[in-house]
PDB file of N, CA and C in Angstrom:
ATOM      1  N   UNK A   1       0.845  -1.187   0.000  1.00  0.00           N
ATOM      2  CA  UNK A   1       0.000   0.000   0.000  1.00  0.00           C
ATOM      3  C   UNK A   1       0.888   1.247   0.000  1.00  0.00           C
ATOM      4  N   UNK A   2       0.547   2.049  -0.808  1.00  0.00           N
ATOM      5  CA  UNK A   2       1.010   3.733  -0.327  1.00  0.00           C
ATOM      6  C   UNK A   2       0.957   4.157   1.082  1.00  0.00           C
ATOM      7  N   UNK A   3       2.279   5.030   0.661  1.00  0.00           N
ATOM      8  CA  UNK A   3       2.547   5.164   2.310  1.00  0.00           C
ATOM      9  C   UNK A   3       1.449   6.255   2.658  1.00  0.00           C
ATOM     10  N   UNK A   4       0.942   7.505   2.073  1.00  0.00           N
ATOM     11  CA  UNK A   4       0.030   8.185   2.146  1.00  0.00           C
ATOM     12  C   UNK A   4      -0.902   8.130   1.018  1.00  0.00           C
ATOM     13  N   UNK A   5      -2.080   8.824   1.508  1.00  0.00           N
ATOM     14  CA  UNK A   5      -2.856   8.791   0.617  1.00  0.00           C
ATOM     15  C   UNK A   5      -2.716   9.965  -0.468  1.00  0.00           C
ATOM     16  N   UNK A   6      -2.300  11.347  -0.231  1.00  0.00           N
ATOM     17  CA  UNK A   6      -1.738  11.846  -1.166  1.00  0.00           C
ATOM     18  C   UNK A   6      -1.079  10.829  -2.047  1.00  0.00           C
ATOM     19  N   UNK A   7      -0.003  10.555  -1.606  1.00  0.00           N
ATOM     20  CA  UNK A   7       1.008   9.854  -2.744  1.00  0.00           C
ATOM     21  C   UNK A   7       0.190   8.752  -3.251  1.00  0.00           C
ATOM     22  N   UNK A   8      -1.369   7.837  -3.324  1.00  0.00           N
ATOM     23  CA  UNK A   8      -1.900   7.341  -4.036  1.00  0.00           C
ATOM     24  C   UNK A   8      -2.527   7.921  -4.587  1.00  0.00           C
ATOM     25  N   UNK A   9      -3.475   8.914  -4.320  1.00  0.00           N
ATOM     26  CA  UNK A   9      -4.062  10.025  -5.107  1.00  0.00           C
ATOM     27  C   UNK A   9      -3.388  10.634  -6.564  1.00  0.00           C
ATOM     28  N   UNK A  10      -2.239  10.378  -6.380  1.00  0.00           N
ATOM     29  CA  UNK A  10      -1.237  11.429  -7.491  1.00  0.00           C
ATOM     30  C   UNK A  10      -0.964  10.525  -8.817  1.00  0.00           C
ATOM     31  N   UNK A  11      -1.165   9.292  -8.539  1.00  0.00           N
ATOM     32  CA  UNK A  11      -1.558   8.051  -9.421  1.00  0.00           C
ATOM     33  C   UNK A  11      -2.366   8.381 -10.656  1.00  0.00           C
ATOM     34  N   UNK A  12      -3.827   9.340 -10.093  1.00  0.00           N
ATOM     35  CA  UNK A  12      -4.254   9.172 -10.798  1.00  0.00           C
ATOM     36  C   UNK A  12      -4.381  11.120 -11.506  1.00  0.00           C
ATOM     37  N   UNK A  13      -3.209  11.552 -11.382  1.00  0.00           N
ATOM     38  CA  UNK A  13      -3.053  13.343 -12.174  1.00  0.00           C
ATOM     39  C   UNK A  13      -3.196  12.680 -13.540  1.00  0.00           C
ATOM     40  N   UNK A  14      -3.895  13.972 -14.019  1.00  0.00           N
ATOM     41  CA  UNK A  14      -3.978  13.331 -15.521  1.00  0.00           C
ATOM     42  C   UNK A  14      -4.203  14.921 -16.566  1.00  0.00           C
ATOM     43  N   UNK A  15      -3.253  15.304 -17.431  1.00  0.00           N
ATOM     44  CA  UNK A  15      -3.369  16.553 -17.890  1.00  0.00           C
ATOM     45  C   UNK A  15      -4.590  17.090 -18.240  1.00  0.00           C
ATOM     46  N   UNK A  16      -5.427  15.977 -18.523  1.00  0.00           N
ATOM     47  CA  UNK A  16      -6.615  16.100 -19.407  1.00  0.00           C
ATOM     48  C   UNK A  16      -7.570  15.278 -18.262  1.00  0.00           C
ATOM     49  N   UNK A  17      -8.095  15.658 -17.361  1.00  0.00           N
ATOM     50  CA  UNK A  17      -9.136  14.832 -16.428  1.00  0.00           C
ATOM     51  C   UNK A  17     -10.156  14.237 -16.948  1.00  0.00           C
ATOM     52  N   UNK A  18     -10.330  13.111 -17.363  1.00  0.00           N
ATOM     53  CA  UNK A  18     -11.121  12.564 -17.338  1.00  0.00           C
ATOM     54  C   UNK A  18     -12.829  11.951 -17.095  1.00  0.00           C
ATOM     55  N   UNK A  19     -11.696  12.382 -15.413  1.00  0.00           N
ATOM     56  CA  UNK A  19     -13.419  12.215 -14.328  1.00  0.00           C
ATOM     57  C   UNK A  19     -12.771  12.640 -12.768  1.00  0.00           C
ATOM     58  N   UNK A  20     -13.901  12.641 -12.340  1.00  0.00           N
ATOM     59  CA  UNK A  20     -14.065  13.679 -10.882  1.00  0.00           C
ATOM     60  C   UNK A  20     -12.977  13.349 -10.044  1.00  0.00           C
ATOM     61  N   UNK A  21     -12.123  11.821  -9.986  1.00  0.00           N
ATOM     62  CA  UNK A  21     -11.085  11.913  -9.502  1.00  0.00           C
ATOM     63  C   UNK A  21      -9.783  12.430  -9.747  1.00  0.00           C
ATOM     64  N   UNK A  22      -9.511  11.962 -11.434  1.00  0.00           N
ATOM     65  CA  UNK A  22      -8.583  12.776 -11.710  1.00  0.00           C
ATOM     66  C   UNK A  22      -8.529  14.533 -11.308  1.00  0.00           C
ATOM     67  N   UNK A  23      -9.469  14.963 -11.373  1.00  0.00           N
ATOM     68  CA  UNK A  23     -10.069  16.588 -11.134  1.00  0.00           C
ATOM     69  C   UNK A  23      -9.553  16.462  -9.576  1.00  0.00           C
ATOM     70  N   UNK A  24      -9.940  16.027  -8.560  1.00  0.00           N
ATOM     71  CA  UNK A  24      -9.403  15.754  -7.414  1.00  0.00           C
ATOM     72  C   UNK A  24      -8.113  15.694  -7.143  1.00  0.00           C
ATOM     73  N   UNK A  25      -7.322  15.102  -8.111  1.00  0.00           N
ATOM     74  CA  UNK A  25      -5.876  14.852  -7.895  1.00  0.00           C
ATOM     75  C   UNK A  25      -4.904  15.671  -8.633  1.00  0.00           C
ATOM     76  N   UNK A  26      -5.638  16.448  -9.791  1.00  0.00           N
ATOM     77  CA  UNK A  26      -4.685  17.417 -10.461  1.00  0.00           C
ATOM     78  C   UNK A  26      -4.785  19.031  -9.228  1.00  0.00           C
ATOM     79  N   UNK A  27      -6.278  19.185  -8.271  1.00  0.00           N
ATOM     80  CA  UNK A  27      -6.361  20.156  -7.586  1.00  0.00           C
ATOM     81  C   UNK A  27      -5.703  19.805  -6.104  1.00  0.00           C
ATOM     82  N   UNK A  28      -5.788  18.558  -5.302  1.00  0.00           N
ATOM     83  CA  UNK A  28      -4.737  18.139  -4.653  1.00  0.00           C
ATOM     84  C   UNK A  28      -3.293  18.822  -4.957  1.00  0.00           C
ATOM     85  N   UNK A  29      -2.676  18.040  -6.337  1.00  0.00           N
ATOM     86  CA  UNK A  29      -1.499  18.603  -6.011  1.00  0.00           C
ATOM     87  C   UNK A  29      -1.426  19.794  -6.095  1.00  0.00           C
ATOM     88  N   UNK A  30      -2.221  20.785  -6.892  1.00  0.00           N
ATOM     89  CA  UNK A  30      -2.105  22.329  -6.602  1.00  0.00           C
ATOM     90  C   UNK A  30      -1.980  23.069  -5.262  1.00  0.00           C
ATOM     91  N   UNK A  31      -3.012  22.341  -4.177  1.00  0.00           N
ATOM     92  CA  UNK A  31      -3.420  22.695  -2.833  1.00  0.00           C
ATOM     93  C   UNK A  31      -1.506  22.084  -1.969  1.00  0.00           C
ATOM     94  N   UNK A  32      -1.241  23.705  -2.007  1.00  0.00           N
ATOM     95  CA  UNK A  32       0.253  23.128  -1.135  1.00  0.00           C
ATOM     96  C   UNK A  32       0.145  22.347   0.412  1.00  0.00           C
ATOM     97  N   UNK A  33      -1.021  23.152   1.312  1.00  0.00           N
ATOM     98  CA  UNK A  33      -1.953  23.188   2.186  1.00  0.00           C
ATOM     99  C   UNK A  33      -1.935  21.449   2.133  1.00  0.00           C
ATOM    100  N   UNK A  34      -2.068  20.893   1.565  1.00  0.00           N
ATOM    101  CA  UNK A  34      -2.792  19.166   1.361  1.00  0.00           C
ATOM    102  C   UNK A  34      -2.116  18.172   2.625  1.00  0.00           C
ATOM    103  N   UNK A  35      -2.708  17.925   3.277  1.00  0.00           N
ATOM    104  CA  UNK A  35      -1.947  17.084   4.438  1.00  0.00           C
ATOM    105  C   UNK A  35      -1.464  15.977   3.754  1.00  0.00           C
ATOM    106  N   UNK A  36      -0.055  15.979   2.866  1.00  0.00           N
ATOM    107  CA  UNK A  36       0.487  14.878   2.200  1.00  0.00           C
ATOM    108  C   UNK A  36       0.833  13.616   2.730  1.00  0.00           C
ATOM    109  N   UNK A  37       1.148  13.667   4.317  1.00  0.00           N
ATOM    110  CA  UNK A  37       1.819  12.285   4.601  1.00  0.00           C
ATOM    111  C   UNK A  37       0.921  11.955   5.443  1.00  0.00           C
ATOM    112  N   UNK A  38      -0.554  12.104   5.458  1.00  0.00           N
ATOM    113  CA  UNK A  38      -1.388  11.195   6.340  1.00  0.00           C
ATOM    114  C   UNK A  38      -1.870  10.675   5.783  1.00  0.00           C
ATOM    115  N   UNK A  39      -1.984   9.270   6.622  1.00  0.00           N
ATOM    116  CA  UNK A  39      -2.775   8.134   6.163  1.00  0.00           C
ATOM    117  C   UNK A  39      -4.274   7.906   7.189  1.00  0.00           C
ATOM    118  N   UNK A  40      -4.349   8.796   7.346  1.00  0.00           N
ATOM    119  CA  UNK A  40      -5.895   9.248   8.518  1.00  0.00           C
ATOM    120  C   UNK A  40      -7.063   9.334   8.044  1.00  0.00           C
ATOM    121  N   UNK A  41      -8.499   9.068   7.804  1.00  0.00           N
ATOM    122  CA  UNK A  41      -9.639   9.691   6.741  1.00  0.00           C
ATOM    123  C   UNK A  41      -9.615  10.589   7.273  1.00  0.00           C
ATOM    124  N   UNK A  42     -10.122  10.557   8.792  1.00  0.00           N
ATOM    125  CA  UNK A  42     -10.138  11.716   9.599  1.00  0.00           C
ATOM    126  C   UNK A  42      -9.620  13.157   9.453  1.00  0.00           C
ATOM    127  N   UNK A  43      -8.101  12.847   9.127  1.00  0.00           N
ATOM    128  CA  UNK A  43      -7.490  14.114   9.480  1.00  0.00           C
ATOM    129  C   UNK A  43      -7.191  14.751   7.772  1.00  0.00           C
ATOM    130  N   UNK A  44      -7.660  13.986   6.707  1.00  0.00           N
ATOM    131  CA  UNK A  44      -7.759  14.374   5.815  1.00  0.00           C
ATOM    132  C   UNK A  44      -9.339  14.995   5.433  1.00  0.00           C
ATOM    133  N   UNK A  45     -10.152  14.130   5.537  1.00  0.00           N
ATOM    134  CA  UNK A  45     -11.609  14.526   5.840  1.00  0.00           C
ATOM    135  C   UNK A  45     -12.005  16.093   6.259  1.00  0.00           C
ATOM    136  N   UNK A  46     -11.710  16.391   7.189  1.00  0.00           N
ATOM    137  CA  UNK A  46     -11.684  17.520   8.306  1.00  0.00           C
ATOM    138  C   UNK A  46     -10.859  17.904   6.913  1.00  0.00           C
ATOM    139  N   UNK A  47      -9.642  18.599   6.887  1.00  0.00           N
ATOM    140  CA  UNK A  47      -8.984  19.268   5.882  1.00  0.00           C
ATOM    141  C   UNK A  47     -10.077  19.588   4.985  1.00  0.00           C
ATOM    142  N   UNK A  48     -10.536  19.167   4.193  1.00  0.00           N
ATOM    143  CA  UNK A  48     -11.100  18.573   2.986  1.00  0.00           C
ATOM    144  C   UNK A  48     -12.646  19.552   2.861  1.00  0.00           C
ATOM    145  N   UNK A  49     -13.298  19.000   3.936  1.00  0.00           N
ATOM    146  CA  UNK A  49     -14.248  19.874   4.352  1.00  0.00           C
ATOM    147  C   UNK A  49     -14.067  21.496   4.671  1.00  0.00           C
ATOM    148  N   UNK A  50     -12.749  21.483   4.916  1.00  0.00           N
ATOM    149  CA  UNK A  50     -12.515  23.303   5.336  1.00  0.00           C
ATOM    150  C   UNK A  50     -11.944  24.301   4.467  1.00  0.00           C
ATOM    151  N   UNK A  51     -10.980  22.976   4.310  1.00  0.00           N
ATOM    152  CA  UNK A  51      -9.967  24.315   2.920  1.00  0.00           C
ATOM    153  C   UNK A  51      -9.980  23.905   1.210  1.00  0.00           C
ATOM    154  N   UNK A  52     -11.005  22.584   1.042  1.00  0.00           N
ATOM    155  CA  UNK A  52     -10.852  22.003  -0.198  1.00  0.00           C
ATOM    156  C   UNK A  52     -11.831  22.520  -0.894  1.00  0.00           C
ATOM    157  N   UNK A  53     -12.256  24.067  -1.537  1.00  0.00           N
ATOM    158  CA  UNK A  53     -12.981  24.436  -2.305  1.00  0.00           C
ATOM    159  C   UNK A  53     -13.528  23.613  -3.230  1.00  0.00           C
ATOM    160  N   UNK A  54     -12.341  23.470  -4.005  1.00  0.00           N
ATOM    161  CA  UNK A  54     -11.884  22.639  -5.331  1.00  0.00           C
ATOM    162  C   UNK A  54     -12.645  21.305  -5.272  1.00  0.00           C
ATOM    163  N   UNK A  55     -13.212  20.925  -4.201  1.00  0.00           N
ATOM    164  CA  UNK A  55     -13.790  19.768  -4.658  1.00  0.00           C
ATOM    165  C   UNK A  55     -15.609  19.594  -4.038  1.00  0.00           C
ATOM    166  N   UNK A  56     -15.946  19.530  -5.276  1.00  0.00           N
ATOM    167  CA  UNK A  56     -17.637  19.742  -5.867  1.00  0.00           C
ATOM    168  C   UNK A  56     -18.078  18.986  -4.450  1.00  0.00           C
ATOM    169  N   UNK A  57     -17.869  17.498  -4.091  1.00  0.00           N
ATOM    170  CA  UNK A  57     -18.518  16.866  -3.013  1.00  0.00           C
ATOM    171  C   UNK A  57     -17.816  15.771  -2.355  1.00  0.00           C
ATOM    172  N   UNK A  58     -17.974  15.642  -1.366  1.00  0.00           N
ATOM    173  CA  UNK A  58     -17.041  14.891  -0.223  1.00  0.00           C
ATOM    174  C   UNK A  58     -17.214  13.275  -0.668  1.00  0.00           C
ATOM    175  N   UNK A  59     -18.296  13.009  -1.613  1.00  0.00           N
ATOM    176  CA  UNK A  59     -18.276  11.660  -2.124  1.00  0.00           C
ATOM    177  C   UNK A  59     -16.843  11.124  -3.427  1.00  0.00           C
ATOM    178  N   UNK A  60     -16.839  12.484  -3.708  1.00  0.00           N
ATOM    179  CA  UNK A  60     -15.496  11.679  -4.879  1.00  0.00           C
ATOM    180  C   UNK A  60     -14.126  11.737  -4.035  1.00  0.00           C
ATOM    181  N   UNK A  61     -13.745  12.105  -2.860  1.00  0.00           N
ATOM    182  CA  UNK A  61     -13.094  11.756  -1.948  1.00  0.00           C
ATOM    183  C   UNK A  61     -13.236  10.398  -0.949  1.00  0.00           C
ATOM    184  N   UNK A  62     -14.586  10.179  -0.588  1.00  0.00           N
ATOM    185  CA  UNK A  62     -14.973   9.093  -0.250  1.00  0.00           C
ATOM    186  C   UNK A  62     -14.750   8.330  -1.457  1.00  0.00           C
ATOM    187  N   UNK A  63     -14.851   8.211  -2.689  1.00  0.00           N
ATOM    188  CA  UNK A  63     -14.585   6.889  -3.387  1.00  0.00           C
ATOM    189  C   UNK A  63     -13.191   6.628  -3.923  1.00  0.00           C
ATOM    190  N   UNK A  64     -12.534   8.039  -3.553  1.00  0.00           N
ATOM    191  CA  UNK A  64     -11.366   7.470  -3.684  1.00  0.00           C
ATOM    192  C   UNK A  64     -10.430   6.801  -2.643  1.00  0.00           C
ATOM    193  N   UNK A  65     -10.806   6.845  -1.589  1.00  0.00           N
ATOM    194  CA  UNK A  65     -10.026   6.614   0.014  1.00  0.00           C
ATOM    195  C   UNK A  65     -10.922   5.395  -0.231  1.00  0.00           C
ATOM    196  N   UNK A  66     -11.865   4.710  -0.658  1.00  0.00           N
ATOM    197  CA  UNK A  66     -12.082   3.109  -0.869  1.00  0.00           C
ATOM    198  C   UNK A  66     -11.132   2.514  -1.599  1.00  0.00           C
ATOM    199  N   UNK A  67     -10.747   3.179  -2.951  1.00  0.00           N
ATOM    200  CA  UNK A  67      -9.613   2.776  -3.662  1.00  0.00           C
ATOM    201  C   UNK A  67      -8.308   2.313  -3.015  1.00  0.00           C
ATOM    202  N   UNK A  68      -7.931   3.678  -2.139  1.00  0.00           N
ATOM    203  CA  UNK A  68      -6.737   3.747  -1.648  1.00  0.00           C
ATOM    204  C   UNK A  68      -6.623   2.282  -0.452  1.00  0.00           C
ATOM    205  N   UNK A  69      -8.257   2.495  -0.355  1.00  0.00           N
ATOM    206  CA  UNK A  69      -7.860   1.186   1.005  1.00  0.00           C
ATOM    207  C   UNK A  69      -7.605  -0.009   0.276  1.00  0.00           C
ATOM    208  N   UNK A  70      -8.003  -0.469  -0.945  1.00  0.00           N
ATOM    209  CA  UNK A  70      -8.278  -1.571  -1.141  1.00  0.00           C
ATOM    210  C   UNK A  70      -7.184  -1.861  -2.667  1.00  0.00           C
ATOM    211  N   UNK A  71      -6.408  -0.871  -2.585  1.00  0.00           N
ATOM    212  CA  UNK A  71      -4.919  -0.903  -3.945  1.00  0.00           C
ATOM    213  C   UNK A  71      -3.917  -1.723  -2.817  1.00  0.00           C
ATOM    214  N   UNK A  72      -3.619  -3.073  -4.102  1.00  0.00           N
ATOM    215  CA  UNK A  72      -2.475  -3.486  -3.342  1.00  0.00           C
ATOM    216  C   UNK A  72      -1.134  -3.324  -4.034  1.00  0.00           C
ATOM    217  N   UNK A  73      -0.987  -2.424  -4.987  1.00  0.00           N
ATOM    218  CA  UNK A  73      -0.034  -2.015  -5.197  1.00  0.00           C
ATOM    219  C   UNK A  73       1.637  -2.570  -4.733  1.00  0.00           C
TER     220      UNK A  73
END
């Protein structure tokens, strides 16, 4: 598994987004702010909810932290 969930998130940057995750992960890495080395929902969650404009709804974060749990990379 990735050691953070940032650093699985970044998997999926994509110049040309695709879909709501890629959009998530090209504005992630923009957000310097991004709590990169936690592996917490919690303490990313909370973040997410306060300073993550950039993202339309807390569900395409929720489906990606299912991903992240379940990549065995």
């Amino acid at each position: 598994m990735y050691k953070s969930f940032y650093h699985f998130l970044m998997k999926y940057r994509h110049p040309k987004p695709k879909d709501d995750i890629s959009r998530f992960a090209n504005d992630a890495y923009e957000d310097h702010s991004f709590p990169k080395n936690s592996e917490d929902y919690d303490e990313i969650s909370t973040y997410l909810e306060f300073n993550a404009h950039y993202l339309d709804s807390m569900s395409i974060f929720d489906e990606a932290w299912e991903l992240y749990l379940h990549y065995e990379g």
